[in-house]
C-alpha atoms as a PDB file:
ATOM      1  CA  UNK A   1     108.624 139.835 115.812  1.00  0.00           C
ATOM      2  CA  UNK A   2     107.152 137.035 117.912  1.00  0.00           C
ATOM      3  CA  UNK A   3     107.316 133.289 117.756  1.00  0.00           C
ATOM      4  CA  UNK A   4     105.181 131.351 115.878  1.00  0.00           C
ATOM      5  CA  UNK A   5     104.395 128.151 117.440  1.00  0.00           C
ATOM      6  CA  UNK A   6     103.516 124.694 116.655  1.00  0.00           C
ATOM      7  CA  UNK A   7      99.839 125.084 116.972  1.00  0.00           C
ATOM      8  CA  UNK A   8      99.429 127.846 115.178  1.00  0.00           C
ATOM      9  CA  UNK A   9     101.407 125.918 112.316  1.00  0.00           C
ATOM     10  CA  UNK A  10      98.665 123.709 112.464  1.00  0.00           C
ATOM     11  CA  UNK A  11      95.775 126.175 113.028  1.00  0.00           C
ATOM     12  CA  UNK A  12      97.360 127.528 109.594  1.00  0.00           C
ATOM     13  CA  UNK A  13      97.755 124.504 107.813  1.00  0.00           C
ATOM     14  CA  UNK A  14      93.548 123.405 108.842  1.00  0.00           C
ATOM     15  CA  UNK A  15      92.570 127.300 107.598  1.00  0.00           C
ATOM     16  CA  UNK A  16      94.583 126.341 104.343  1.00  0.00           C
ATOM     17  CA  UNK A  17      92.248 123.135 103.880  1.00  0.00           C
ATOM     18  CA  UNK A  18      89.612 125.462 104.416  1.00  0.00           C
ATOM     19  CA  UNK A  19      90.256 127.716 101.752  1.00  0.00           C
ATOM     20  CA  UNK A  20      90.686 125.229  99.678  1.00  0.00           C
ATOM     21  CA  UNK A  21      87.317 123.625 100.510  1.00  0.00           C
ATOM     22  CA  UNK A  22      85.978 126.490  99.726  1.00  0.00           C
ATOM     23  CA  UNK A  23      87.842 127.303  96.743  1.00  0.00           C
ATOM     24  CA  UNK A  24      86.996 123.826  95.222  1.00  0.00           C
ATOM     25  CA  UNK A  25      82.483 124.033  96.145  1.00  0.00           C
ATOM     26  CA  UNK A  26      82.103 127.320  94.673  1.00  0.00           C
ATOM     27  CA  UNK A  27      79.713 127.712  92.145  1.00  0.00           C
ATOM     28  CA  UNK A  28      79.532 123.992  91.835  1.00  0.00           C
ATOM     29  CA  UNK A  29      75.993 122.057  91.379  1.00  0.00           C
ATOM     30  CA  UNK A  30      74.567 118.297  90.567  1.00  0.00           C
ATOM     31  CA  UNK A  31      76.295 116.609  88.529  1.00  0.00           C
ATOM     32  CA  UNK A  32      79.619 118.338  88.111  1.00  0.00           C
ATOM     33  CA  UNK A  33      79.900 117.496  92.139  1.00  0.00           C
ATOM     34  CA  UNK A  34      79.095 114.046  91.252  1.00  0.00           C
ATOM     35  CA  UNK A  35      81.216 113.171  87.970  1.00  0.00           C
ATOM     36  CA  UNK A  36      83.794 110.813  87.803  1.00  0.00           C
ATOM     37  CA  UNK A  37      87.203 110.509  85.540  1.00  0.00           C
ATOM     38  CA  UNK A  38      87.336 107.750  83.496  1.00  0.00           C
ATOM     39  CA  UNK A  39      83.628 107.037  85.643  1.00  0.00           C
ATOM     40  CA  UNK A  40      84.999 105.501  88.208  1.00  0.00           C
ATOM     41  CA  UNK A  41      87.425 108.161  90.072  1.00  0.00           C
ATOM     42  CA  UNK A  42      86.291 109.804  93.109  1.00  0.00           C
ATOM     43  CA  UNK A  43      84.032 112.474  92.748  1.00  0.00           C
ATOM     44  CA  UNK A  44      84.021 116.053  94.552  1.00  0.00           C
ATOM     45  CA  UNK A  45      81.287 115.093  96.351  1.00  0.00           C
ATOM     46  CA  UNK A  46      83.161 112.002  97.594  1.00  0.00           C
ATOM     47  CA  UNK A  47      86.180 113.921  98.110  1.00  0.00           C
ATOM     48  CA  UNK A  48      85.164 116.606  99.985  1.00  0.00           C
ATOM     49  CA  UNK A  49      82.632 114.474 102.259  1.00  0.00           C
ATOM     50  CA  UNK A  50      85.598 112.127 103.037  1.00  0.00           C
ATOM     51  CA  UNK A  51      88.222 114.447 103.588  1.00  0.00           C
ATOM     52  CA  UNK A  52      85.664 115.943 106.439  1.00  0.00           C
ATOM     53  CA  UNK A  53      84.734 112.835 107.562  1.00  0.00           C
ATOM     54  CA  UNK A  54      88.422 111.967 108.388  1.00  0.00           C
ATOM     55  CA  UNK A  55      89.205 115.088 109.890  1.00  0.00           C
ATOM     56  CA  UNK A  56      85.976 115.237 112.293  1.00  0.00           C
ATOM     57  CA  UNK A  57      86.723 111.378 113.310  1.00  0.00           C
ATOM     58  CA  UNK A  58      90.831 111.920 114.094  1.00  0.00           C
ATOM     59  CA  UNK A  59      90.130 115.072 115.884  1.00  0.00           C
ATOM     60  CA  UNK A  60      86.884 114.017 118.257  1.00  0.00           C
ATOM     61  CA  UNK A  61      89.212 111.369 118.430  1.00  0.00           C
ATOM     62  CA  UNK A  62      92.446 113.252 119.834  1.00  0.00           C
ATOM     63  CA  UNK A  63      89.588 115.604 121.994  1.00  0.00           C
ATOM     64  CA  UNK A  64      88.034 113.034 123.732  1.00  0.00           C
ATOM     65  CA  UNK A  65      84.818 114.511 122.327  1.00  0.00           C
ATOM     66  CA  UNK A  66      81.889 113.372 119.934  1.00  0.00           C
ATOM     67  CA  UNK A  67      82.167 113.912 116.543  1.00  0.00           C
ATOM     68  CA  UNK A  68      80.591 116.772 115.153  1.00  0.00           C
ATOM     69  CA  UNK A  69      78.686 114.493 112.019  1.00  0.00           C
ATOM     70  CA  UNK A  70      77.143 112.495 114.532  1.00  0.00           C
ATOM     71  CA  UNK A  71      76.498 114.687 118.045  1.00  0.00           C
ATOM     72  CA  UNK A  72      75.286 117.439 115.152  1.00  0.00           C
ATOM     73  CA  UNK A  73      72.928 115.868 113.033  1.00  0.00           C
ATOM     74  CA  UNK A  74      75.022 116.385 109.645  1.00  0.00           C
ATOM     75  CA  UNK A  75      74.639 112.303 109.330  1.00  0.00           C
ATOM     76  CA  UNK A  76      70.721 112.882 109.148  1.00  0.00           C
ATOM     77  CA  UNK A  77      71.105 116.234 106.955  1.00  0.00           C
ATOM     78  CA  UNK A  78      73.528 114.160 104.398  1.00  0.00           C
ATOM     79  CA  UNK A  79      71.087 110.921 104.695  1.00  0.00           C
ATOM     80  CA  UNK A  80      73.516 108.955 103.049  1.00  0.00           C
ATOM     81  CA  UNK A  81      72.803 105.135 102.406  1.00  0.00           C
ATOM     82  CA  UNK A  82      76.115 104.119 104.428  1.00  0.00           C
ATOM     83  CA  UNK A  83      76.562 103.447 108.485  1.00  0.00           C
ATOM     84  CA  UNK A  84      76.268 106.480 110.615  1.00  0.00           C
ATOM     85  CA  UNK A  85      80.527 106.036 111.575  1.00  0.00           C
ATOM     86  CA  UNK A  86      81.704 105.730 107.839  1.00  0.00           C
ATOM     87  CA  UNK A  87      84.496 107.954 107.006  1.00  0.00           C
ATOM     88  CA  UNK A  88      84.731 106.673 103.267  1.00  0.00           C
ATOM     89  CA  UNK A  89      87.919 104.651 104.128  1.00  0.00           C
ATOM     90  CA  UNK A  90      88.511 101.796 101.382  1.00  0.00           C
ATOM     91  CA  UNK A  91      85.226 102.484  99.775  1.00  0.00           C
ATOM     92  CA  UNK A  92      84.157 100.900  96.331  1.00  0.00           C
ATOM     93  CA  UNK A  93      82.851 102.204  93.545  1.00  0.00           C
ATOM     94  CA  UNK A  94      79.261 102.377  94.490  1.00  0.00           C
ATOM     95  CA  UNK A  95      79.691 103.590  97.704  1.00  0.00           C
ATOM     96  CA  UNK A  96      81.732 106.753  96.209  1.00  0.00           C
ATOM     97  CA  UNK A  97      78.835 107.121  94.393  1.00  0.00           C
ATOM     98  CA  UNK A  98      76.215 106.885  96.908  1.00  0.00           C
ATOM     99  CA  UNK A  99      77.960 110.084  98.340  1.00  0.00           C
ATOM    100  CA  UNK A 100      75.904 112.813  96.262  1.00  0.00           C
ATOM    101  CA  UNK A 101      75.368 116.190  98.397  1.00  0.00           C
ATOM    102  CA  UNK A 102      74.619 119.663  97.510  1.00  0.00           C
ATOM    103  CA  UNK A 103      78.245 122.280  97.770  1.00  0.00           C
ATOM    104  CA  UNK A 104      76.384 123.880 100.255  1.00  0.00           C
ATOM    105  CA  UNK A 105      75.899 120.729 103.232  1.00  0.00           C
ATOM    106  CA  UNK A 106      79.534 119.663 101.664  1.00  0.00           C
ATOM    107  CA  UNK A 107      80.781 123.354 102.217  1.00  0.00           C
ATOM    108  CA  UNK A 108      78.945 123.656 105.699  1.00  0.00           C
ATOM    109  CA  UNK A 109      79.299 120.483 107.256  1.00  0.00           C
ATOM    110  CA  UNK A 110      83.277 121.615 105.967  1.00  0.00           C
ATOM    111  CA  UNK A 111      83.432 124.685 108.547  1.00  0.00           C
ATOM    112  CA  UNK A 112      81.341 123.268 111.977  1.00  0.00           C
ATOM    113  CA  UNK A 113      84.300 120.432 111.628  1.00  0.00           C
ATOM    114  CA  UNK A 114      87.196 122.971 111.053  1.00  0.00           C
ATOM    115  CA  UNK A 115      85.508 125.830 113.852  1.00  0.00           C
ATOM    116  CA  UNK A 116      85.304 122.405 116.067  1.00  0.00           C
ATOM    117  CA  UNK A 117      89.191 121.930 115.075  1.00  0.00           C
ATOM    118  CA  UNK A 118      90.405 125.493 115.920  1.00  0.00           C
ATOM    119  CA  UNK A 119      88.458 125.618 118.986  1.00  0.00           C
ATOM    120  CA  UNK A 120      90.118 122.578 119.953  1.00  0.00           C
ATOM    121  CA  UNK A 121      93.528 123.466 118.815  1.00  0.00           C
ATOM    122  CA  UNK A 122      92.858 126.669 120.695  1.00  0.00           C
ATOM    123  CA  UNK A 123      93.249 125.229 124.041  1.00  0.00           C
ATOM    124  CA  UNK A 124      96.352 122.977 123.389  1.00  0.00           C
ATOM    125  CA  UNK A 125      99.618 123.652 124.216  1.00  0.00           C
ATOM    126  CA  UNK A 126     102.767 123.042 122.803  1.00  0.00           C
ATOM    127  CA  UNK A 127     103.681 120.366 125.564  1.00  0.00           C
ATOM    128  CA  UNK A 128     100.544 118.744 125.079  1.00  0.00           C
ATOM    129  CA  UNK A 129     101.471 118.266 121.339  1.00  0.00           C
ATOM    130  CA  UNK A 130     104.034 116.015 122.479  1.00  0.00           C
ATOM    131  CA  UNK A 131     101.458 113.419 123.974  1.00  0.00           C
ATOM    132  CA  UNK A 132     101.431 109.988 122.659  1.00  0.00           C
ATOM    133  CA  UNK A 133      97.441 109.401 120.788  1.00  0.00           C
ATOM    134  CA  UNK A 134      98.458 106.117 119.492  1.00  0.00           C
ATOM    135  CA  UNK A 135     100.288 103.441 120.456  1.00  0.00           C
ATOM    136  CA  UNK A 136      99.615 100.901 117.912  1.00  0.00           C
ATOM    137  CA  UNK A 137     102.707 102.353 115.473  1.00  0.00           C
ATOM    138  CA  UNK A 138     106.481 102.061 115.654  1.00  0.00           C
ATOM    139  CA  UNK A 139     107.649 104.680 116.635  1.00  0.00           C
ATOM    140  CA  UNK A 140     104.129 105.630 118.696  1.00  0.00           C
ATOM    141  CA  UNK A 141     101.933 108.493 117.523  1.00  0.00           C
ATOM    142  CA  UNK A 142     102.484 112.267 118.940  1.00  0.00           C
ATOM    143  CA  UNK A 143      99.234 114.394 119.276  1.00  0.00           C
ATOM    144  CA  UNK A 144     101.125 116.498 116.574  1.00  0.00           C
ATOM    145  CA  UNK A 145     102.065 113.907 114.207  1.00  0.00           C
ATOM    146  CA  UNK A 146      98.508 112.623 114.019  1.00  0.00           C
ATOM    147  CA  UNK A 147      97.414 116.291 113.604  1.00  0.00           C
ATOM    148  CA  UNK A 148     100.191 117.140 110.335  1.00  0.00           C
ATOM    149  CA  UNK A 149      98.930 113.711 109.257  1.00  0.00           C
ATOM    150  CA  UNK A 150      95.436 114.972 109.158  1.00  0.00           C
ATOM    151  CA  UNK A 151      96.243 117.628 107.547  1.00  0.00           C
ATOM    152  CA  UNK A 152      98.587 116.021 104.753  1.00  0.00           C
ATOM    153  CA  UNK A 153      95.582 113.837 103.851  1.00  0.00           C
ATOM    154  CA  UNK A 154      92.570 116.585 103.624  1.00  0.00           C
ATOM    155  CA  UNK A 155      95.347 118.530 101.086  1.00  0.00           C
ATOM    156  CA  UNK A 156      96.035 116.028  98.956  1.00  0.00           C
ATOM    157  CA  UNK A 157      91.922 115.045  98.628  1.00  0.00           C
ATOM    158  CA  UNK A 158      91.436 118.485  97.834  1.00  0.00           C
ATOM    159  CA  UNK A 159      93.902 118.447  95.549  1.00  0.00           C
ATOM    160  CA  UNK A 160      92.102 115.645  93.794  1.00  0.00           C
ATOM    161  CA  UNK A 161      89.203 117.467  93.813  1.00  0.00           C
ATOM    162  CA  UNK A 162      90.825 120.687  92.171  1.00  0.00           C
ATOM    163  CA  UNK A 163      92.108 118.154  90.088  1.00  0.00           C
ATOM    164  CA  UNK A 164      88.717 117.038  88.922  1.00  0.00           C
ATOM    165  CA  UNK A 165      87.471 120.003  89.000  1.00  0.00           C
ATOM    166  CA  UNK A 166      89.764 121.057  86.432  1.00  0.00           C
ATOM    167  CA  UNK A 167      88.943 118.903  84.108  1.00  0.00           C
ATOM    168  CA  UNK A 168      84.884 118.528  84.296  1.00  0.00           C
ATOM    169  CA  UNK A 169      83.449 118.333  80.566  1.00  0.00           C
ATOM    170  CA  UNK A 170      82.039 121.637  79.431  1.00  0.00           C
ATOM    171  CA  UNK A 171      78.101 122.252  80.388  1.00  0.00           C
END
């Protein structure tokens, strides 16, 4: 049987946020994207839009490379009323719910970021895993810890989102 290695780990653990993606859009329209527990939880919408965001900024990032939202237009598809380089971090209430998108630019603008992700993580090596991306923490920032933290953040906002969906109000 042959080695699995690092990056495909992490090829696995993007596809998984994928799926869940996915998973968590389907069949979903207007408002139910848009409620909010208690009315002031993050919606799916927000969720899903952030989760994105994050992963398209730390991985253009990491690439050397523009991020898809901006170099592809999805900023001008989502027209959202927030800067052009917002990834949703520390929003307020009424920015969460100035996110409001259709499943199907959520679910789309979802796979050009994770194709540009596996096409990226197709041409790294395990060595180059090893290369410091940020030297601002103690102890400094491996390409592959920033990547596993990427990926531990878009699970758990999915999660939230299956969360939510799970327990949307009945039509």
């Amino acid at each position: 049987m042959a080695e699995v290695t690092a990056v495909e780990v992490l090829l696995d653990g993007f596809g998984r946020v994928r799926e869940s993606v996915e998973r968590v859009l389907d069949g979903l329209t207007g408002p139910r994207l848009t409620y909010r527990v208690g009315g002031s939880a993050n919606s799916i919408a927000w969720l899903v839009w952030h989760l994105t965001r994050v992963q398209d900024d730390h991985v253009a990032e990491v690439a050397g490379a523009d991020q898809v939202w901006l170099a592809d237009g999805w900023a001008e598809r989502f027209d959202l009323p927030l800067p052009a380089d917002d990834t949703g971090y520390g929003h307020r209430g009424d920015q969460v719910a100035a996110v409001d998108a259709p499943a199907d630019l959520l679910r789309d603008y979802h796979r050009a970021v994770h194709e540009r992700t596996a096409a990226y993580l197709g041409g790294v090596s395990g060595h180059d895993l090893t290369r410091v991306v940020d030297e601002s923490w103690d102890p400094p920032v491996t390409l592959a810890v920033r990547l596993l933290s990427v990926i531990e953040d878009d699970l758990q906002h999915v999660g939230q989102a299956a969360f939510v969906r799970g327990v949307l109000p009945a039509d």
